[in-house]
C-alpha atoms as a PDB file:
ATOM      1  CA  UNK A   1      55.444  59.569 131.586  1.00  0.00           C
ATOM      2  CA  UNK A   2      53.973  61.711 129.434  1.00  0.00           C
ATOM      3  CA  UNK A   3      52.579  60.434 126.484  1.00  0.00           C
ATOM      4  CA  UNK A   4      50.877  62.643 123.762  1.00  0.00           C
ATOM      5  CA  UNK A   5      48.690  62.097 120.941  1.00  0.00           C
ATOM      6  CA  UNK A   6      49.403  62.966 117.145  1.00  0.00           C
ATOM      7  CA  UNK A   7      46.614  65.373 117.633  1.00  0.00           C
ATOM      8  CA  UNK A   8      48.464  66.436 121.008  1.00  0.00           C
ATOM      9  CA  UNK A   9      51.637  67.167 119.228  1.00  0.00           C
ATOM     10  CA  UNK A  10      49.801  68.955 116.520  1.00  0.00           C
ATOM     11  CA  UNK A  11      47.899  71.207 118.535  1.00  0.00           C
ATOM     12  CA  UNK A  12      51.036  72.452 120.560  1.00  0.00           C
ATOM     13  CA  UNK A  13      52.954  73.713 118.135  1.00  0.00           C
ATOM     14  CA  UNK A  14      49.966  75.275 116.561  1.00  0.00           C
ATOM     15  CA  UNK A  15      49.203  76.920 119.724  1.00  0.00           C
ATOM     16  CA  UNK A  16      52.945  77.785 120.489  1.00  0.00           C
ATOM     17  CA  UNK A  17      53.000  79.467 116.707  1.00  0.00           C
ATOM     18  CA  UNK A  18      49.625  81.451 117.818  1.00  0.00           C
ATOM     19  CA  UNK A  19      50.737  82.729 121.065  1.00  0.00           C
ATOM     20  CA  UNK A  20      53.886  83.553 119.262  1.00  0.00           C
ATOM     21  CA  UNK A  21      52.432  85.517 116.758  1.00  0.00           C
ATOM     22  CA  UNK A  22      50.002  87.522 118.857  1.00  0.00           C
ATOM     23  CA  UNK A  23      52.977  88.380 120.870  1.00  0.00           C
ATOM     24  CA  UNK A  24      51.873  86.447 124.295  1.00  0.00           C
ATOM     25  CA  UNK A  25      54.266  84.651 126.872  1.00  0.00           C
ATOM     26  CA  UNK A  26      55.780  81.427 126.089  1.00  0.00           C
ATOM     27  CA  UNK A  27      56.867  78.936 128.516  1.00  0.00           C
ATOM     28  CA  UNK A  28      59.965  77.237 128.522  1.00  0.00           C
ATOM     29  CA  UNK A  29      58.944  74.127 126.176  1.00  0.00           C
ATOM     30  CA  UNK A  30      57.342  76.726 124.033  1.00  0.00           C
ATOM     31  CA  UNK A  31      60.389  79.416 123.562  1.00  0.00           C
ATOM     32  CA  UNK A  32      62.088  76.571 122.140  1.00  0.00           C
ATOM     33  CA  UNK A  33      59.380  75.310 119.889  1.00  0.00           C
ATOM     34  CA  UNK A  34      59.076  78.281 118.900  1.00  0.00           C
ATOM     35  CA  UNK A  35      63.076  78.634 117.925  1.00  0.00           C
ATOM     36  CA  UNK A  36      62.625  76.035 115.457  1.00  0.00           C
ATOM     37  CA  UNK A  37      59.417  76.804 113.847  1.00  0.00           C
ATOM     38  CA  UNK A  38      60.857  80.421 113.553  1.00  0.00           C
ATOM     39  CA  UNK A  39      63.922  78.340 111.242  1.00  0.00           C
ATOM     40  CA  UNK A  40      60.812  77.044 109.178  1.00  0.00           C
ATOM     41  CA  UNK A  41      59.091  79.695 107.626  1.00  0.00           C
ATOM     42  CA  UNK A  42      57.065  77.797 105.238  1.00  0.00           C
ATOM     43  CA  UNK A  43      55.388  75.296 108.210  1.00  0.00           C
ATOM     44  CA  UNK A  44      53.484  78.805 108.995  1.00  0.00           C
ATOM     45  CA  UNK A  45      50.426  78.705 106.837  1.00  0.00           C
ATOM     46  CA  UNK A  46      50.305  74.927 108.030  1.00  0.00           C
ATOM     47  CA  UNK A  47      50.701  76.097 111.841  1.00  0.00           C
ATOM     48  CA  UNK A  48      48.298  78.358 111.292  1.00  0.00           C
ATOM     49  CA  UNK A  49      44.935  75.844 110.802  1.00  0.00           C
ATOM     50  CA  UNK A  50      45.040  73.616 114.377  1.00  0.00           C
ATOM     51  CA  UNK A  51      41.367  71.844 112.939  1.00  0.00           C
ATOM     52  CA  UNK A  52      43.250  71.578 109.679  1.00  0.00           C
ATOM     53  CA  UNK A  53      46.541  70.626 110.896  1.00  0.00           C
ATOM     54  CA  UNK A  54      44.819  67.610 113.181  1.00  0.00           C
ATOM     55  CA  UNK A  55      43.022  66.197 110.119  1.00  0.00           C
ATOM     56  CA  UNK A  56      45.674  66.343 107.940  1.00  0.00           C
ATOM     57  CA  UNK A  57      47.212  63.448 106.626  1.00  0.00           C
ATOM     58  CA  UNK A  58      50.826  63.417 105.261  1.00  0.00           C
ATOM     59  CA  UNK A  59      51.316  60.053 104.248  1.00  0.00           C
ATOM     60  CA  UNK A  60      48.931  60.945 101.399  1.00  0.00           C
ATOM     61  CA  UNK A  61      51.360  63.211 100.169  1.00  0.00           C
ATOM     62  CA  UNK A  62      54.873  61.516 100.709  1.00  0.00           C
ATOM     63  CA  UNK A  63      56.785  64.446  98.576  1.00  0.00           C
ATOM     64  CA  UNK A  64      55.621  66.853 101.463  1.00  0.00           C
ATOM     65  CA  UNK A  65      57.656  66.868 104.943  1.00  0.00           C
ATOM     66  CA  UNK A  66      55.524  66.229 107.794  1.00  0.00           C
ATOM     67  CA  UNK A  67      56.045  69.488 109.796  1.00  0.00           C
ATOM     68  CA  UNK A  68      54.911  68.453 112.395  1.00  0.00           C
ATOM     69  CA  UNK A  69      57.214  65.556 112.705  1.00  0.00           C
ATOM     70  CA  UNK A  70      60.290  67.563 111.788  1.00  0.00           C
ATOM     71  CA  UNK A  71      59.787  70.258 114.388  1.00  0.00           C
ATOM     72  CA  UNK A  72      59.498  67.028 116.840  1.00  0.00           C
ATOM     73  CA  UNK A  73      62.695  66.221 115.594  1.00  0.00           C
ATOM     74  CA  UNK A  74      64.231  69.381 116.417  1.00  0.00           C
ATOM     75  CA  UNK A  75      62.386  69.698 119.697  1.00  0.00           C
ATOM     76  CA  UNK A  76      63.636  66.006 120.546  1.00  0.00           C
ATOM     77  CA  UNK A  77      67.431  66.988 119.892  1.00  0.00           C
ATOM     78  CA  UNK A  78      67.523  70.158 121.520  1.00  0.00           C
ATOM     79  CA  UNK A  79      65.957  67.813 124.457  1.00  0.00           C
ATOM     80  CA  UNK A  80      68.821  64.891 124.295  1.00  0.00           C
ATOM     81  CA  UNK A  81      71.621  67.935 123.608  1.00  0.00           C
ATOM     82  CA  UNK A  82      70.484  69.582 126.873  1.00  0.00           C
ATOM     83  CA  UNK A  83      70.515  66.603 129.100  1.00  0.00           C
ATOM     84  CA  UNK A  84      73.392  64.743 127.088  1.00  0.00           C
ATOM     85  CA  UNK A  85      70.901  61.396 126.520  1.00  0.00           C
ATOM     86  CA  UNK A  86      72.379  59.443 125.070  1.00  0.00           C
ATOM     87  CA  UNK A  87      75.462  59.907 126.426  1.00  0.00           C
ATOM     88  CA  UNK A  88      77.763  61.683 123.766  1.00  0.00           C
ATOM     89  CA  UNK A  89      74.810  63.218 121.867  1.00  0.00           C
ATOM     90  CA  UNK A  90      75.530  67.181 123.224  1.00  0.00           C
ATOM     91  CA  UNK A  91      79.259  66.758 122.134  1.00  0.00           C
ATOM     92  CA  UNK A  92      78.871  64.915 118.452  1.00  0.00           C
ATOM     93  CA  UNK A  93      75.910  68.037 117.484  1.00  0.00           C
ATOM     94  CA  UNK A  94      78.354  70.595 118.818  1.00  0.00           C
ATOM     95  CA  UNK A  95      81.031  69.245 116.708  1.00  0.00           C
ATOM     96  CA  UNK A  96      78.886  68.919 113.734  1.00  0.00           C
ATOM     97  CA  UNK A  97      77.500  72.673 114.420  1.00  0.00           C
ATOM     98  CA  UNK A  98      80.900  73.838 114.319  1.00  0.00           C
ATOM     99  CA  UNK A  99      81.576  71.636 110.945  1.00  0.00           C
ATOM    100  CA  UNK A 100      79.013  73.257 109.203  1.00  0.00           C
ATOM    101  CA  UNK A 101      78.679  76.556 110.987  1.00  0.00           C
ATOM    102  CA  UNK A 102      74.970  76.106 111.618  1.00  0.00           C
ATOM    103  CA  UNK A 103      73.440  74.158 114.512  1.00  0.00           C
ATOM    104  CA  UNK A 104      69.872  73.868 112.098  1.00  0.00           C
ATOM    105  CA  UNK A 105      72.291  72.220 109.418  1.00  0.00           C
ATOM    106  CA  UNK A 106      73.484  69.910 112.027  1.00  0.00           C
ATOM    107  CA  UNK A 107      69.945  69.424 113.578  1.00  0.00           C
ATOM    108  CA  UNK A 108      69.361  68.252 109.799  1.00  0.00           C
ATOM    109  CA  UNK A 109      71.976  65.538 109.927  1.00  0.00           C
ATOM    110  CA  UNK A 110      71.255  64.491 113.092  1.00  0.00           C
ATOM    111  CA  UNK A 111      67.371  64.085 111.928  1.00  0.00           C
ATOM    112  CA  UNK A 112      68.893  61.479 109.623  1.00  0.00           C
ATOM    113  CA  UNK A 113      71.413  59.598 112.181  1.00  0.00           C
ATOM    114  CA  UNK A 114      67.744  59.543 114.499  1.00  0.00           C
ATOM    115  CA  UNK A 115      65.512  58.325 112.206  1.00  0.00           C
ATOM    116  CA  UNK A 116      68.079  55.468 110.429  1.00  0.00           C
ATOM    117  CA  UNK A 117      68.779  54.761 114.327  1.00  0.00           C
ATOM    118  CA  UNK A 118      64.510  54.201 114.552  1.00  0.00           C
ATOM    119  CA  UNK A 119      63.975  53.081 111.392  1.00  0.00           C
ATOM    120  CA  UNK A 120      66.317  50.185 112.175  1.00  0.00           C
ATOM    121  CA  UNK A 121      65.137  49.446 115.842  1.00  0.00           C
ATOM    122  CA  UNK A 122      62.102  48.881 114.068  1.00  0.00           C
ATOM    123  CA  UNK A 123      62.490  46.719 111.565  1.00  0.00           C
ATOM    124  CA  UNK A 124      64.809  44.234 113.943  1.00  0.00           C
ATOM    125  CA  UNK A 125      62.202  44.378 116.730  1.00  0.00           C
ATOM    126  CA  UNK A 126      64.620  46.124 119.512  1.00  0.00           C
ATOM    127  CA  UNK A 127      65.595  48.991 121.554  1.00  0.00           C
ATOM    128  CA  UNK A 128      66.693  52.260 119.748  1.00  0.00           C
ATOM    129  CA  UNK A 129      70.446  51.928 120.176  1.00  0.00           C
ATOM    130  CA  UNK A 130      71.914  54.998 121.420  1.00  0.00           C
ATOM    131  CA  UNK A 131      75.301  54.321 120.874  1.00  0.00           C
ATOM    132  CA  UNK A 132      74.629  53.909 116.935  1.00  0.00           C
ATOM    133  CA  UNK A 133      72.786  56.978 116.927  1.00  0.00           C
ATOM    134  CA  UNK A 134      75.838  58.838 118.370  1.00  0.00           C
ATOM    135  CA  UNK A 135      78.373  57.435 116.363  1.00  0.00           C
ATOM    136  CA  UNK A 136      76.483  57.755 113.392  1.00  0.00           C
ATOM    137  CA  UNK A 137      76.060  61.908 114.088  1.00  0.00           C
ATOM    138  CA  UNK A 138      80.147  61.288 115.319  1.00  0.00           C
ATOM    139  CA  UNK A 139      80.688  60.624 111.885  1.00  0.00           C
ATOM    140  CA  UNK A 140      79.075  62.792 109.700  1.00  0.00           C
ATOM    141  CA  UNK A 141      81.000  65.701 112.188  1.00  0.00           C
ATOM    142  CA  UNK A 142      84.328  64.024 111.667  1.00  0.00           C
ATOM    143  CA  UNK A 143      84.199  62.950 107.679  1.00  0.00           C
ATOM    144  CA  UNK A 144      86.133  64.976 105.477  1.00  0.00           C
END
């Protein structure tokens, strides 16, 4: 399984936002990276400085987003979406999409169904539950 490093992660979408920009092929992975930091305009001058983005720390600055982190998010959902893992996820985001008429919106909420879904596997010393994490996006594309 492939396991990469903060540095790893950092560097990738650095590199996908350079190829981008000078106009060079993407693969696969990349297009889609590359989707999402297109949505996020103001990650650019960040993407822009790999040595600077790898040293950077961001729980210095809690008031900033972690770009780098949020793009993973988006990368990670697209990923569940395309393969429908965990089972439910594609359908609850395309329901939400069409709630809100935009599938970054919904990407947004989802973020926060993920990370409570984490956060809470975490602090109870178990598996992410997958189930929760759907009906929690399930939810927030069926509330009024």
């Amino acid at each position: 399984m492939f396991q990469p490093t903060q540095a790893d992660v950092r560097r990738f979408f650095c590199e996908v936002h350079a190829k981008a920009t000078r106009g060079a092929p993407l693969e696969p992975l990349e297009t889609l990276a590359q989707l999402w930091i297109a949505e996020h305009p103001e990650y650019h001058a960040e993407l822009a400085d790999a040595q600077a983005a790898v040293a950077r720390h961001y729980d210095d600055a809690p008031e900033r987003t972690n770009p780098f982190l949020h793009l993973s998010m988006h990368l990670a959902i697209s990923e569940q979406c395309s393969i429908d893992q965990p089972r439910g996820i594609r359908q609850a985001v395309e329901l939400l999409t069409a709630r809100l008429d935009s599938l970054h919106d919904a990407h947004h909420v989802a973020m926060d169904c993920l990370g409570q879904m984490l956060w809470e596997s975490q602090r109870e010393g178990r598996a992410p539950d997958g189930d929760a994490y759907v009906a929690c996006v399930q939810r927030r594309a069926t509330r009024d």
